[in-house]
Structures are given as structure tokens and as C-alpha cells.
C-alpha atoms as a PDB file:
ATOM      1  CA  UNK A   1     207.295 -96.376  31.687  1.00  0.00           C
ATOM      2  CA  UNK A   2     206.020 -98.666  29.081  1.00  0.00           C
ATOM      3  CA  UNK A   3     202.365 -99.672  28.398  1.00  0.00           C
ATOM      4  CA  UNK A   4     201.280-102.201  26.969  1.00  0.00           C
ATOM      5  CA  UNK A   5     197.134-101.312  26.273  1.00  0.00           C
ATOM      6  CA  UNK A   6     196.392 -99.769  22.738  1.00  0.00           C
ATOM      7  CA  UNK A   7     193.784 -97.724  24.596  1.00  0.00           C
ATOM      8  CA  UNK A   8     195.629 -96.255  27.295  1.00  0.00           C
ATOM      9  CA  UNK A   9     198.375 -95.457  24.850  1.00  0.00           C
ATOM     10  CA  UNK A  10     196.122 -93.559  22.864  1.00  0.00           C
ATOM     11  CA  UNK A  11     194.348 -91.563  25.486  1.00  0.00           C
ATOM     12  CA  UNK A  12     197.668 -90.704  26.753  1.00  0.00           C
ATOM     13  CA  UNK A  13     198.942 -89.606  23.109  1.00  0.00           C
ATOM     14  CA  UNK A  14     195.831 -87.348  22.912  1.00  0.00           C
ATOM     15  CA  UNK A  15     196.604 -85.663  25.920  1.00  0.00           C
ATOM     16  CA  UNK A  16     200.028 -84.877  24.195  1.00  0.00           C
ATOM     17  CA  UNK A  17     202.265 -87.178  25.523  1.00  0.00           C
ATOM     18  CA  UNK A  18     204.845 -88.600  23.187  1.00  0.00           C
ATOM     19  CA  UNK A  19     205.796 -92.198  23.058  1.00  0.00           C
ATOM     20  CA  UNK A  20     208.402 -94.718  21.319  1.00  0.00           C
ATOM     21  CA  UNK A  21     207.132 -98.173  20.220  1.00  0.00           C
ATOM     22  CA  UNK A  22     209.106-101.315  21.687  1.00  0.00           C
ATOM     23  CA  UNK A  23     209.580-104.647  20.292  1.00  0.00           C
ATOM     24  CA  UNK A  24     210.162-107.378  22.720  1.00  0.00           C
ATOM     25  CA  UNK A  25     209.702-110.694  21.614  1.00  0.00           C
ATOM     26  CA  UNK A  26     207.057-109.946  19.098  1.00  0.00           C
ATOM     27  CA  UNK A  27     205.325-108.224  21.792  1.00  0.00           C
ATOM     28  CA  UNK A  28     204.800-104.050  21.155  1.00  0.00           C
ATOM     29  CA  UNK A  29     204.951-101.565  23.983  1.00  0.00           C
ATOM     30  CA  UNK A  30     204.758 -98.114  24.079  1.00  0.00           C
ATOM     31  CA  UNK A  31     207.489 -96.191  26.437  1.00  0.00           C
ATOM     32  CA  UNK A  32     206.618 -93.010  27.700  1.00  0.00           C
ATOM     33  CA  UNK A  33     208.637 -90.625  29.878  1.00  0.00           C
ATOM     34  CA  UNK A  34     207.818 -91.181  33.321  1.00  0.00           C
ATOM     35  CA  UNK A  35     206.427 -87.790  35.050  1.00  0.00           C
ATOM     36  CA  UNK A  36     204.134 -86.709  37.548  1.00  0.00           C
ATOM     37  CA  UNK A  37     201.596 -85.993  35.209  1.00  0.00           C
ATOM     38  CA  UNK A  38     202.004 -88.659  33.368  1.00  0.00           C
ATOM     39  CA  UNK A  39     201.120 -91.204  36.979  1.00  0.00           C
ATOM     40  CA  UNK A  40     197.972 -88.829  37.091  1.00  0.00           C
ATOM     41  CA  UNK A  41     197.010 -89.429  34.172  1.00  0.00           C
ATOM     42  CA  UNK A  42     197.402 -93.043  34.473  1.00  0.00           C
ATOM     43  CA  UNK A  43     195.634 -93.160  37.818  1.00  0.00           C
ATOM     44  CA  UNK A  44     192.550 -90.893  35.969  1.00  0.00           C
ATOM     45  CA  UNK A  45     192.430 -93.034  33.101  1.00  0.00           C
ATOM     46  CA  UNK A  46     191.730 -96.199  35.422  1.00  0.00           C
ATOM     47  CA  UNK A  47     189.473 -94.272  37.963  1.00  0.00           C
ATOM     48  CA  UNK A  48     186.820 -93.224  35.075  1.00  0.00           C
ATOM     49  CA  UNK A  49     186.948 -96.669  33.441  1.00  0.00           C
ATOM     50  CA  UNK A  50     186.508 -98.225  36.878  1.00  0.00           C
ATOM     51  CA  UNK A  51     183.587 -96.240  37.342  1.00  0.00           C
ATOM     52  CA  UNK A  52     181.966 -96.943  33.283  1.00  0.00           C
ATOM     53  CA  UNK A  53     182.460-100.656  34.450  1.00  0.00           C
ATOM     54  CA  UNK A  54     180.423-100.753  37.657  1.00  0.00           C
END
């Protein structure tokens, strides 16, 4: 799966996921192993900033 927010890639690397960076067309992603938990995560991540931006 790759990711493209700073932010997101950074919450996700705290919770001990482990990423490679991606270069395509001067543009950086981050590619993460797709998992269950990692979808969770994602889907957490976007529910409590949802929330902080009500």
C-alpha cells in the first residue's frame, strides 16, 4: 500500500510499522505491507482526525 501523507506515514511508523520510500517522478511515497491491521489503522487514523476537524 503506498501513502503518500508525511503524517500518516509517521503515525503509522510509530505504531511499528515498517515502510520503504518510493520515488516516482520526483514524487516520494511510502509503501507499507498491506495487512489487516494496517487498514485499521488507516481507518482510525482518519476517524480521530475527522472528529479534531469538526
Amino acid at each position: 500500500m503506498e501513502i503518500k501523507s508525511k503524517r500518516l506515514k509517521r503515525f503509522l511508523y510509530n505504531l511499528g510499522f515498517e515502510f520503504k520510500l518510493i520515488n516516482k517522478n520526483g514524487d516520494e511515497f511510502y509503501q507499507f505491507e498491506e495487512t489487516e491491521m494496517l487498514k485499521e489503522c488507516i481507518e482510525f487514523y482518519y476517524r480521530v482526525r475527522k472528529r479534531f476537524n469538526k
